[in-house]
PDB file of N, CA and C in Angstrom:
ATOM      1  N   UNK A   1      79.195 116.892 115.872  1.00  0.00           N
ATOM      2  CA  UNK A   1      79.829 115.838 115.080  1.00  0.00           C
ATOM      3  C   UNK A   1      79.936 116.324 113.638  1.00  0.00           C
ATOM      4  N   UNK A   2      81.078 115.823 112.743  1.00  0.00           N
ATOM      5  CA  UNK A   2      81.081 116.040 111.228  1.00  0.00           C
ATOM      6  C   UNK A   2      79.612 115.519 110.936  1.00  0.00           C
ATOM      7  N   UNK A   3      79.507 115.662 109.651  1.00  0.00           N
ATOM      8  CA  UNK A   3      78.419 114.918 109.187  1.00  0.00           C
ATOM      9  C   UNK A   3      79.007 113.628 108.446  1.00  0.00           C
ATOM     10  N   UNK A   4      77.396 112.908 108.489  1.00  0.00           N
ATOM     11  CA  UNK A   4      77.683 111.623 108.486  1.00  0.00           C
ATOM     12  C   UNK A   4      78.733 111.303 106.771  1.00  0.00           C
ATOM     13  N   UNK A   5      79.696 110.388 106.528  1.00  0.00           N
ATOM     14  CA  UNK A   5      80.236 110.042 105.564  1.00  0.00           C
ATOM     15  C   UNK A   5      81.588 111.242 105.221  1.00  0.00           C
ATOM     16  N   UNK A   6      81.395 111.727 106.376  1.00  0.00           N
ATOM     17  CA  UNK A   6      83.107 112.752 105.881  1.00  0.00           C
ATOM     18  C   UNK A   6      84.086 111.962 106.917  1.00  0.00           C
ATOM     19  N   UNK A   7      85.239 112.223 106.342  1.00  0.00           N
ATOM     20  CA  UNK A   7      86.728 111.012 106.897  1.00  0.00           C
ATOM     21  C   UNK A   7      86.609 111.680 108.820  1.00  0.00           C
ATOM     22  N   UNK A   8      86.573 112.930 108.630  1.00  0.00           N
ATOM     23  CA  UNK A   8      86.188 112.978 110.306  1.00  0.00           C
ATOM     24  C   UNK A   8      85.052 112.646 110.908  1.00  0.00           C
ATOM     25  N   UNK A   9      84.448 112.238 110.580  1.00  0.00           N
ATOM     26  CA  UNK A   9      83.218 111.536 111.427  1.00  0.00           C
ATOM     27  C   UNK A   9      83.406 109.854 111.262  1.00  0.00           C
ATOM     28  N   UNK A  10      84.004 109.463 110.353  1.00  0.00           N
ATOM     29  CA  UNK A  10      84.847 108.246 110.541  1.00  0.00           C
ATOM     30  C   UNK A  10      85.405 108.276 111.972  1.00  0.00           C
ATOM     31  N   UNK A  11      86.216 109.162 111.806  1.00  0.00           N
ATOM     32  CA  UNK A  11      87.607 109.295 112.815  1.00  0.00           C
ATOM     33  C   UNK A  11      86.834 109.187 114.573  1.00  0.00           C
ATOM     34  N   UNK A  12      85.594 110.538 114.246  1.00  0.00           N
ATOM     35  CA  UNK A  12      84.830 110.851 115.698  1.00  0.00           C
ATOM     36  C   UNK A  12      84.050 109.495 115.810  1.00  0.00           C
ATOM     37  N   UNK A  13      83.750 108.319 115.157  1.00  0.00           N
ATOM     38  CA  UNK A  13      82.951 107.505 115.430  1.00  0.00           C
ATOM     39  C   UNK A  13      83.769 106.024 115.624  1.00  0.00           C
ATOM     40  N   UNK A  14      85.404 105.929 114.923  1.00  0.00           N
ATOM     41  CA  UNK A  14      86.031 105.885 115.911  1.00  0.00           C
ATOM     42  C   UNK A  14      86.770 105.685 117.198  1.00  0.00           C
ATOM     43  N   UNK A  15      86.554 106.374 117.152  1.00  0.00           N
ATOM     44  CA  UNK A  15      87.239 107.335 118.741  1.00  0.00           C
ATOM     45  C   UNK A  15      86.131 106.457 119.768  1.00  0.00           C
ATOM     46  N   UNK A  16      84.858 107.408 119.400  1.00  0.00           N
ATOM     47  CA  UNK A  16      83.411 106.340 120.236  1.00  0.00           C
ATOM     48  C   UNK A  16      83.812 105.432 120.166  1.00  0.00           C
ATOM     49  N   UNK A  17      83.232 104.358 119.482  1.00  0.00           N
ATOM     50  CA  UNK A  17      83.404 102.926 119.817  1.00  0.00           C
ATOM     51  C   UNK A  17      84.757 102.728 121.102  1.00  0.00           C
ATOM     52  N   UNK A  18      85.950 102.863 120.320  1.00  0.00           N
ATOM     53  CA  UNK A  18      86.586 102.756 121.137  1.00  0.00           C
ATOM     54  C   UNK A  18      86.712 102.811 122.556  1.00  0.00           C
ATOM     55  N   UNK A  19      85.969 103.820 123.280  1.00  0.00           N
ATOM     56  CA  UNK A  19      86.416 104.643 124.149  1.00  0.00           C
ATOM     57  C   UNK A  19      84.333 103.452 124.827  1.00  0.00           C
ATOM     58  N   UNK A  20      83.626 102.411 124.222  1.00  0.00           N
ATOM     59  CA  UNK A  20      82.741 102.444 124.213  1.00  0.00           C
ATOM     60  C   UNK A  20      81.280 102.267 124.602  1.00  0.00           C
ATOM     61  N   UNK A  21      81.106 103.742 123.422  1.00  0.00           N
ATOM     62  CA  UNK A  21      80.339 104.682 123.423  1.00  0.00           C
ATOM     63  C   UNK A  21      79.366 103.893 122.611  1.00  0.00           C
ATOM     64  N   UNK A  22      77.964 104.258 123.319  1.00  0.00           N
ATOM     65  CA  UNK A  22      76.786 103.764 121.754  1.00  0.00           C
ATOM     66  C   UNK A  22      76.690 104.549 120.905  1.00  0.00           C
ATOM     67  N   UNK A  23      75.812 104.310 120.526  1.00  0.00           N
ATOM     68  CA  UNK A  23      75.214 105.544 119.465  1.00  0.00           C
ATOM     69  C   UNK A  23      74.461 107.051 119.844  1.00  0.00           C
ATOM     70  N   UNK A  24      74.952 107.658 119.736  1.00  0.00           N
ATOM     71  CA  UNK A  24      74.519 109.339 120.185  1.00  0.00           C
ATOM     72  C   UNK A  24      72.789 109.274 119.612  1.00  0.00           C
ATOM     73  N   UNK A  25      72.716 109.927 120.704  1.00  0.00           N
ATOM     74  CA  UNK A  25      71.111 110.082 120.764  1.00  0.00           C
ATOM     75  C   UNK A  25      70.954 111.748 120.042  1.00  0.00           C
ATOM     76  N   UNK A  26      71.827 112.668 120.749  1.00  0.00           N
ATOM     77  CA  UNK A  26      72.073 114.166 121.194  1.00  0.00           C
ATOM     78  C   UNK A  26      72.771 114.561 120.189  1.00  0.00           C
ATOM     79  N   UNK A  27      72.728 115.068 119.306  1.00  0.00           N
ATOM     80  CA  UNK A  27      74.031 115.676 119.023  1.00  0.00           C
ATOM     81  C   UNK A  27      74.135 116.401 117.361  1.00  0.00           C
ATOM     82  N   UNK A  28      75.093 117.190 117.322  1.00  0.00           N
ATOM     83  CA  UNK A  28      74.950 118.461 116.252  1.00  0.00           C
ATOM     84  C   UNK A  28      75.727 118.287 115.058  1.00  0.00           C
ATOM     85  N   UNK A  29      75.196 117.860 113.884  1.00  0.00           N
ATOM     86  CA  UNK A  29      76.555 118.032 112.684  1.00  0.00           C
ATOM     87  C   UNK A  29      76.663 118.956 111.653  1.00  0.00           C
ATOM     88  N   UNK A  30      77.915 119.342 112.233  1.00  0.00           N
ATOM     89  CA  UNK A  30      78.620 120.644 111.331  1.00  0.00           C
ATOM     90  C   UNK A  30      79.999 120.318 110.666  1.00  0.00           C
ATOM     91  N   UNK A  31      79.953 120.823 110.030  1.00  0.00           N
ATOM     92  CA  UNK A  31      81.586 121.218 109.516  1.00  0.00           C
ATOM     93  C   UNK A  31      82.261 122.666 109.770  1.00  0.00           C
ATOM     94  N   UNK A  32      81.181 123.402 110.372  1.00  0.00           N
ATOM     95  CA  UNK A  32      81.230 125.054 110.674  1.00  0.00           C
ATOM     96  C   UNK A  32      82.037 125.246 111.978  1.00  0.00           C
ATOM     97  N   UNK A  33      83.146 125.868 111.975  1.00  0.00           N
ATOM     98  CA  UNK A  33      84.476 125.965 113.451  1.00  0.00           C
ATOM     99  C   UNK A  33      83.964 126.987 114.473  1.00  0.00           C
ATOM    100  N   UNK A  34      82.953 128.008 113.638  1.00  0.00           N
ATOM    101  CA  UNK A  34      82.173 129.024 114.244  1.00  0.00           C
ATOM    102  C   UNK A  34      81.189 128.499 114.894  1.00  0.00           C
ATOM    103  N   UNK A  35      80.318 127.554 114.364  1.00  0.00           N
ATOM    104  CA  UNK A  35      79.381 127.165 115.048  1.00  0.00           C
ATOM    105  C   UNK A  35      79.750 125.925 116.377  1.00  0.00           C
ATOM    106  N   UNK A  36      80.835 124.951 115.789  1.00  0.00           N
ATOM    107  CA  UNK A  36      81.600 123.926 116.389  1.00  0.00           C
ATOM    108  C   UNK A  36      82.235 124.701 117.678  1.00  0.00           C
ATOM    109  N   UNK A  37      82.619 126.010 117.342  1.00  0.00           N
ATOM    110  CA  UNK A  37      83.484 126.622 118.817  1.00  0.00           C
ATOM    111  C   UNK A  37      82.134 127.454 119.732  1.00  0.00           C
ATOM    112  N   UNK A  38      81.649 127.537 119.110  1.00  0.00           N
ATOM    113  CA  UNK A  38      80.642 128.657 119.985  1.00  0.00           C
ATOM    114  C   UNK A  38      79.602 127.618 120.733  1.00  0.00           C
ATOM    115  N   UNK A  39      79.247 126.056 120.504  1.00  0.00           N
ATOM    116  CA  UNK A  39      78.726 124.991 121.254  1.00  0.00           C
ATOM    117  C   UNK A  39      79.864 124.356 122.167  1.00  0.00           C
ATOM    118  N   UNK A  40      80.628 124.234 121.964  1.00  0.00           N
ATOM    119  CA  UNK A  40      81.922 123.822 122.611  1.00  0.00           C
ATOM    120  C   UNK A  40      81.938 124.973 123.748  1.00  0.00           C
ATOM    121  N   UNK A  41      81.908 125.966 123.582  1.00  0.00           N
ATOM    122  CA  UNK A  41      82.326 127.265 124.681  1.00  0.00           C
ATOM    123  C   UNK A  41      81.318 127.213 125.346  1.00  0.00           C
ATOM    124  N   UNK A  42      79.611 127.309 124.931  1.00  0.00           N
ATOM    125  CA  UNK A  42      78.847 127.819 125.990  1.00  0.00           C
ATOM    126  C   UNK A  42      77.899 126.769 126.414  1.00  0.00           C
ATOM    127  N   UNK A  43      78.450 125.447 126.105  1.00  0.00           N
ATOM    128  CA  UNK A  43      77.974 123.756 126.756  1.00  0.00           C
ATOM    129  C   UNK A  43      78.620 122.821 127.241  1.00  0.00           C
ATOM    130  N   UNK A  44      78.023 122.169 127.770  1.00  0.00           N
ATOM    131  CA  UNK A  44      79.072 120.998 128.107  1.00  0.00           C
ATOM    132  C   UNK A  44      78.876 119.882 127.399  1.00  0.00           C
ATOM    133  N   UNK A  45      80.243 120.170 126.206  1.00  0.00           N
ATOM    134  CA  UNK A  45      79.809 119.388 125.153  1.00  0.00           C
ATOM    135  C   UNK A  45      81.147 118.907 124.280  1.00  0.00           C
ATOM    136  N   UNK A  46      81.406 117.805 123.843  1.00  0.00           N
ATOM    137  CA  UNK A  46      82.444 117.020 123.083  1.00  0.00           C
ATOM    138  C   UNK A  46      82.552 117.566 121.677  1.00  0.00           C
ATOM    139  N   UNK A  47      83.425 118.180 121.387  1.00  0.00           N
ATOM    140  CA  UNK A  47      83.871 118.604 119.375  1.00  0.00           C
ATOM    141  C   UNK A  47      84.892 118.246 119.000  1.00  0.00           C
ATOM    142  N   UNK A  48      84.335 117.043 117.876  1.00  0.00           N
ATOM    143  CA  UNK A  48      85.576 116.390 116.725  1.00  0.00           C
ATOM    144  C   UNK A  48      85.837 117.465 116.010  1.00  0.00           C
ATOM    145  N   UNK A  49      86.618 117.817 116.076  1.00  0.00           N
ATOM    146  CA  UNK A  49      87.215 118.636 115.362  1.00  0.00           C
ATOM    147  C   UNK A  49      89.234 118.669 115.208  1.00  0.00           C
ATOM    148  N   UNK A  50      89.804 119.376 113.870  1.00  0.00           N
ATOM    149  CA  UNK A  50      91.097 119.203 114.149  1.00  0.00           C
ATOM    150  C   UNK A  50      91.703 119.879 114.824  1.00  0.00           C
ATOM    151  N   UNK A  51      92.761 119.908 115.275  1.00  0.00           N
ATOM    152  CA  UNK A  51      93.398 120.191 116.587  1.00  0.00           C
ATOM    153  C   UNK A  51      93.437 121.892 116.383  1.00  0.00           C
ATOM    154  N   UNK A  52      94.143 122.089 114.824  1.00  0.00           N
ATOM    155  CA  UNK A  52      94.703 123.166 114.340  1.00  0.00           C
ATOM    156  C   UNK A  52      93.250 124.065 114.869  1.00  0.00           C
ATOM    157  N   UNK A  53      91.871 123.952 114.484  1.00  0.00           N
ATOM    158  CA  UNK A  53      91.028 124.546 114.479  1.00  0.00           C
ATOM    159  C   UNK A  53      90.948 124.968 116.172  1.00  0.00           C
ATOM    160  N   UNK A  54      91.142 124.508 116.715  1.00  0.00           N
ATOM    161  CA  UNK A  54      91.188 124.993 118.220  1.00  0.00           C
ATOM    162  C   UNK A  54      92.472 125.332 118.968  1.00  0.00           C
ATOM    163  N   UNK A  55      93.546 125.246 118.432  1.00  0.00           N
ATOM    164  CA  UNK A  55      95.103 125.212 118.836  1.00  0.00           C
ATOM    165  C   UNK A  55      94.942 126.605 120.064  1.00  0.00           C
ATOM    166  N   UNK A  56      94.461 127.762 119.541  1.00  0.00           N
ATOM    167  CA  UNK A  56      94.533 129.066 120.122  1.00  0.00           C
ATOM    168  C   UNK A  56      93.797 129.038 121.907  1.00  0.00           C
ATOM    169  N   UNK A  57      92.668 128.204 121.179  1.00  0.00           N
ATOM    170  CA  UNK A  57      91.161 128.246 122.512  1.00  0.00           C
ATOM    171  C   UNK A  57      91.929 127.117 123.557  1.00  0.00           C
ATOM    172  N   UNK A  58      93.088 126.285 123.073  1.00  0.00           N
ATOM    173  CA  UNK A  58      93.262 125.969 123.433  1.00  0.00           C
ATOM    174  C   UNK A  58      94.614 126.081 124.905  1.00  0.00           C
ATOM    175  N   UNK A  59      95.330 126.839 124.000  1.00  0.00           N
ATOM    176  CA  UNK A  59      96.589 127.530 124.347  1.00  0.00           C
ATOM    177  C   UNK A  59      95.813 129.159 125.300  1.00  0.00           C
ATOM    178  N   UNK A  60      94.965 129.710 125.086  1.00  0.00           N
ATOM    179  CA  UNK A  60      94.403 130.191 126.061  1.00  0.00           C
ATOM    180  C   UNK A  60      93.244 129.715 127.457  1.00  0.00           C
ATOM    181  N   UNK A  61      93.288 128.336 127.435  1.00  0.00           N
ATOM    182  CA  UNK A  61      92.745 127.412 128.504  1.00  0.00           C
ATOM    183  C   UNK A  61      90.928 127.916 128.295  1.00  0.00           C
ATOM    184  N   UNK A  62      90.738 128.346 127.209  1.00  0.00           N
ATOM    185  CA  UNK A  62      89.339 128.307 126.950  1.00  0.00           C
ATOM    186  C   UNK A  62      88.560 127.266 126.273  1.00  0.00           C
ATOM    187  N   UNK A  63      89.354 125.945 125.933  1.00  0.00           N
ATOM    188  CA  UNK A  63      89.005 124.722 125.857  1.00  0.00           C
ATOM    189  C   UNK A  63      90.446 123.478 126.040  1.00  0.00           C
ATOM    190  N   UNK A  64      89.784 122.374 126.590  1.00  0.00           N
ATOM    191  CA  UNK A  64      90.422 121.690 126.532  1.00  0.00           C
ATOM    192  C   UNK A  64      90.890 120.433 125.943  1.00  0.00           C
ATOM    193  N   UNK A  65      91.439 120.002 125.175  1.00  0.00           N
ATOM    194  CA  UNK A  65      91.885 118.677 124.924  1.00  0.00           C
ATOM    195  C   UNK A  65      91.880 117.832 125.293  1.00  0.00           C
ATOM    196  N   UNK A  66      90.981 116.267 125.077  1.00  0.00           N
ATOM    197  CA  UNK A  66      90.674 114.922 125.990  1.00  0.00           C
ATOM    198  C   UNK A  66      91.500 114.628 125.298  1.00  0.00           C
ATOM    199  N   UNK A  67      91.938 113.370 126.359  1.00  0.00           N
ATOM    200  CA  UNK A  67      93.460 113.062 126.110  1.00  0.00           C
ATOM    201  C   UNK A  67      93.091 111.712 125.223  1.00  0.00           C
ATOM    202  N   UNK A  68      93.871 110.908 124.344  1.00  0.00           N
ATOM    203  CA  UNK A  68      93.804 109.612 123.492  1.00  0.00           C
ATOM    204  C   UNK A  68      94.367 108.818 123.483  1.00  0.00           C
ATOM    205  N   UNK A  69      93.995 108.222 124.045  1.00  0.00           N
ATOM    206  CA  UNK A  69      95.003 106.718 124.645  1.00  0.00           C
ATOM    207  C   UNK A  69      95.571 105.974 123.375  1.00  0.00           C
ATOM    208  N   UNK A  70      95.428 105.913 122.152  1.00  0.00           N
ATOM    209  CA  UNK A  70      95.487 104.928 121.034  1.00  0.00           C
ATOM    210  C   UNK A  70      95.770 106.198 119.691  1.00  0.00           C
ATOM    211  N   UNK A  71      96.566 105.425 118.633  1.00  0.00           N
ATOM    212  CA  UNK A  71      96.766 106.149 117.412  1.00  0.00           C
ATOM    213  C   UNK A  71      96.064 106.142 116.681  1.00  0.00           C
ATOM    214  N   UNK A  72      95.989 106.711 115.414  1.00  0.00           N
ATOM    215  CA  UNK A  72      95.213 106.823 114.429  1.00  0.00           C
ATOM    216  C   UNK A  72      94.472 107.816 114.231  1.00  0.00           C
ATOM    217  N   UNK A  73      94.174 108.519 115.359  1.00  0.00           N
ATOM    218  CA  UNK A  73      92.575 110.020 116.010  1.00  0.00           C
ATOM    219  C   UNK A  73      93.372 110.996 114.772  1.00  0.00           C
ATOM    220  N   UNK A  74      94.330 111.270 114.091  1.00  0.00           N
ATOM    221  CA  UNK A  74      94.988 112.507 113.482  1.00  0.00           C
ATOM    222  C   UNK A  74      93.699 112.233 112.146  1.00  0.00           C
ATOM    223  N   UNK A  75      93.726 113.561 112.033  1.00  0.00           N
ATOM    224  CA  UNK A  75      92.635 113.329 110.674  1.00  0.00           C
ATOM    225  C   UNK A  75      93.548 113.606 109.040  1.00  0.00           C
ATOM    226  N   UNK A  76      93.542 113.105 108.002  1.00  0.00           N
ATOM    227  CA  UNK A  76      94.316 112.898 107.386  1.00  0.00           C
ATOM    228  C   UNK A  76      94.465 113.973 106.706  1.00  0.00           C
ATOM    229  N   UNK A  77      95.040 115.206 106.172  1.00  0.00           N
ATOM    230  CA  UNK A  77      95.193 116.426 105.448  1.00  0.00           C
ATOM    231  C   UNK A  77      96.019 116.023 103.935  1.00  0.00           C
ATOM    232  N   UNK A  78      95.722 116.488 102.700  1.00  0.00           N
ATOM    233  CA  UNK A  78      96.286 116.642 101.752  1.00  0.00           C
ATOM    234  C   UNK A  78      96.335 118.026 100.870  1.00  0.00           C
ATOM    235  N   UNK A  79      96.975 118.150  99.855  1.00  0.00           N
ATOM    236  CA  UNK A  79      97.218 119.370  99.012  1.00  0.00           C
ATOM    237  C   UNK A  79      96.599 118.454  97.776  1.00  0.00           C
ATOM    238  N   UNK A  80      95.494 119.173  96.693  1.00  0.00           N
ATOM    239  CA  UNK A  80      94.697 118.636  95.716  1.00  0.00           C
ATOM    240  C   UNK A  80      95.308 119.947  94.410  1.00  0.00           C
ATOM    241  N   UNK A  81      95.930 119.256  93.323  1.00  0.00           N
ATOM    242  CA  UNK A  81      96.336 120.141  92.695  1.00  0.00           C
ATOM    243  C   UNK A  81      96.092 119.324  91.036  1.00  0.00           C
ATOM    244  N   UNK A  82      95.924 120.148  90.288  1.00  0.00           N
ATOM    245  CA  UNK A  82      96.007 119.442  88.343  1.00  0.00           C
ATOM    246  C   UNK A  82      97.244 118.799  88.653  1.00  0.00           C
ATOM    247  N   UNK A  83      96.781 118.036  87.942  1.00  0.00           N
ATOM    248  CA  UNK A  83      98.090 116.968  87.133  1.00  0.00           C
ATOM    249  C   UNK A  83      98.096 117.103  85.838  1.00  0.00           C
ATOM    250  N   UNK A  84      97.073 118.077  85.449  1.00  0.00           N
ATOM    251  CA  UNK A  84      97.739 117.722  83.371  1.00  0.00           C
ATOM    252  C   UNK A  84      98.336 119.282  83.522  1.00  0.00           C
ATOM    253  N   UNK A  85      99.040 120.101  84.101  1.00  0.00           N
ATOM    254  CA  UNK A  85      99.983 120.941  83.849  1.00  0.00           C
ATOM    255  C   UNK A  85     101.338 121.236  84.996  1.00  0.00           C
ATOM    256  N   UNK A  86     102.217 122.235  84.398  1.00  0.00           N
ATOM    257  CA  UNK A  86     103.072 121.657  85.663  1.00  0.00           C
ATOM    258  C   UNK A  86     103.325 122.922  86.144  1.00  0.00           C
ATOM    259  N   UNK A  87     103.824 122.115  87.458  1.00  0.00           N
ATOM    260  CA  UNK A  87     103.996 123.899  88.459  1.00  0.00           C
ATOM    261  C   UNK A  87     104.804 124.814  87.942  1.00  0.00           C
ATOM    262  N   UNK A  88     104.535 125.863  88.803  1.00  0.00           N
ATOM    263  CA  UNK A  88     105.410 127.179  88.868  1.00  0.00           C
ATOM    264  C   UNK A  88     106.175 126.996  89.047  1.00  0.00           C
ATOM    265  N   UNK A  89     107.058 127.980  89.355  1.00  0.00           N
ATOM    266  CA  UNK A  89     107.850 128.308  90.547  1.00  0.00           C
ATOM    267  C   UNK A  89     107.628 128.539  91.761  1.00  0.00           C
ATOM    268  N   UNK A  90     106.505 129.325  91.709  1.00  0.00           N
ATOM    269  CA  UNK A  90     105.461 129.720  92.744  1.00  0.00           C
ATOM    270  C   UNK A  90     104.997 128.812  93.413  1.00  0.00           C
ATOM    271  N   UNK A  91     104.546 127.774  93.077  1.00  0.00           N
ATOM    272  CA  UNK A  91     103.611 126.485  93.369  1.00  0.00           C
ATOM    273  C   UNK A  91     104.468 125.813  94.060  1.00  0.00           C
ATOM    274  N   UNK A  92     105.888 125.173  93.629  1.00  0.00           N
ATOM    275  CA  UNK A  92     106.742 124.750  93.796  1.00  0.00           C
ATOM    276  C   UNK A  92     107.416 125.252  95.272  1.00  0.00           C
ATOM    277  N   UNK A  93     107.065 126.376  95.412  1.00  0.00           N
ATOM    278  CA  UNK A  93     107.811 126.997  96.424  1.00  0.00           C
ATOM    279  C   UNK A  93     106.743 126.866  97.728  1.00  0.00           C
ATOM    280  N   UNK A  94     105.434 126.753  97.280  1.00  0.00           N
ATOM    281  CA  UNK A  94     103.851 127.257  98.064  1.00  0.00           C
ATOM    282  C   UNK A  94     103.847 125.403  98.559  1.00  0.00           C
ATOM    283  N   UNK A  95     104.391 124.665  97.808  1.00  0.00           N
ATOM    284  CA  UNK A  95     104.295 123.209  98.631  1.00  0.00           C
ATOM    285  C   UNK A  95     105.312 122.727  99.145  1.00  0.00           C
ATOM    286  N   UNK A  96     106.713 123.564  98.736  1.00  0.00           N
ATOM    287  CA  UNK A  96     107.739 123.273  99.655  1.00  0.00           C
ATOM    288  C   UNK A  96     107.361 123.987 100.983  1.00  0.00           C
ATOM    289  N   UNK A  97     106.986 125.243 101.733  1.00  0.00           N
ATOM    290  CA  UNK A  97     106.853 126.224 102.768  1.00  0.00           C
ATOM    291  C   UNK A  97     105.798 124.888 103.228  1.00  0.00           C
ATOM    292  N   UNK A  98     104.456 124.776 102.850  1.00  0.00           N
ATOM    293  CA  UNK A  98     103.562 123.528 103.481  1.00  0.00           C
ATOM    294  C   UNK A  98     104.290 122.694 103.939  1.00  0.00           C
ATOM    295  N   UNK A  99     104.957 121.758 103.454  1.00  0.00           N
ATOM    296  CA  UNK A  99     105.309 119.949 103.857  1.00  0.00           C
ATOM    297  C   UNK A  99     106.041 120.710 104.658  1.00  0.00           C
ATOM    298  N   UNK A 100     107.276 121.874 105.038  1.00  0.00           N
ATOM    299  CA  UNK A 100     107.963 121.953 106.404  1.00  0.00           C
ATOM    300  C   UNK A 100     107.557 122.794 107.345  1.00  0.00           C
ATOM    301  N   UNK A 101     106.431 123.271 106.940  1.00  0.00           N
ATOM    302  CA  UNK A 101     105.260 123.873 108.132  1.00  0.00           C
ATOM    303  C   UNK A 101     104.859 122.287 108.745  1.00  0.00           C
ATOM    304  N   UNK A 102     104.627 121.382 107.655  1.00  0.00           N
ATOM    305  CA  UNK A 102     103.874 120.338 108.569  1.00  0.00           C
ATOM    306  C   UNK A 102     104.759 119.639 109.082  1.00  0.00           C
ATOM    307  N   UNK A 103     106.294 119.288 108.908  1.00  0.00           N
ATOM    308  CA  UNK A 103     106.988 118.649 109.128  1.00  0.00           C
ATOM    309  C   UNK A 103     107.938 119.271 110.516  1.00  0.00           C
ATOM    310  N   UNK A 104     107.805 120.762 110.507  1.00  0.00           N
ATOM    311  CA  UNK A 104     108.136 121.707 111.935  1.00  0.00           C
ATOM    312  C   UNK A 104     106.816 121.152 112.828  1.00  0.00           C
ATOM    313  N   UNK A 105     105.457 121.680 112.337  1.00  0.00           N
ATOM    314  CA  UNK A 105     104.825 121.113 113.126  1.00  0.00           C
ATOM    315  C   UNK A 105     104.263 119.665 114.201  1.00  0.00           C
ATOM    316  N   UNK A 106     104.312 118.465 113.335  1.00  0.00           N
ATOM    317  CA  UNK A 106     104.706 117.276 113.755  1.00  0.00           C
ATOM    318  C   UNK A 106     105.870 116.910 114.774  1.00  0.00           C
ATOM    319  N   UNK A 107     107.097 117.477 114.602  1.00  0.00           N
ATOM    320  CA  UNK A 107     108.092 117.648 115.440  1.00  0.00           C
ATOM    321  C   UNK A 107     107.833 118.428 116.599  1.00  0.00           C
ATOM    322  N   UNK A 108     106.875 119.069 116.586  1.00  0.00           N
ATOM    323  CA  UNK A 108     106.355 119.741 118.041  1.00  0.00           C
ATOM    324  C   UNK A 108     105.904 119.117 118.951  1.00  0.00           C
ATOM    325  N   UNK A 109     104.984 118.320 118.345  1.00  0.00           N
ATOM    326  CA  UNK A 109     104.577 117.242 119.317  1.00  0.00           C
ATOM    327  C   UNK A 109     105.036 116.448 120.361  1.00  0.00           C
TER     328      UNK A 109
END
């Protein structure tokens, strides 16, 4: 599980109720994808985690995706940048390539 008070462990707790689940007796909190994939691989064991972080393990059938009956499970992503100066060109260009990476990506779905 995230640890307690980060927006994904919101999300993984959730999901529980929903689906519901009590309160975990068992269970591991990380934010670490290394440690999150390497318990996931050699247990039989549930990881909140974002999709992107497993997309590969996934697409090679070395983990799988439980399916989600209900909306909202997406965990929320932003770009954190100054506001007392103004972009590049560079910058400008580095958050245009993002929003239609995410906006190609979303459309995949």
């Amino acid at each position: 599980m995230p640890p307690f008070g980060t927006l994904i462990r919101q999300s993984a707790e959730s999901v529980l109720t929903a689906f519901g689940a009590h309160a975990l007796t068992a269970l591991v909190e990380t934010l670490s994808v290394s440690l999150g994939r390497s318990l996931a691989l050699n247990n039989d064991a549930v990881w909140f985690v974002p999709a992107g972080a497993v997309e590969q393990d996934i697409v090679l059938g070395l983990l799988a995706a439980l399916p989600m009956p209900f909306a909202g499970t997406d965990e929320p992503i932003g770009l954190i940048r100054r506001n007392d100066a103004a972009r590049t060109p560079v910058e400008e260009a580095l958050v245009d390539a993002l929003r239609e990476a995410g906006r190609s990506r979303a459309g995949s779905k």
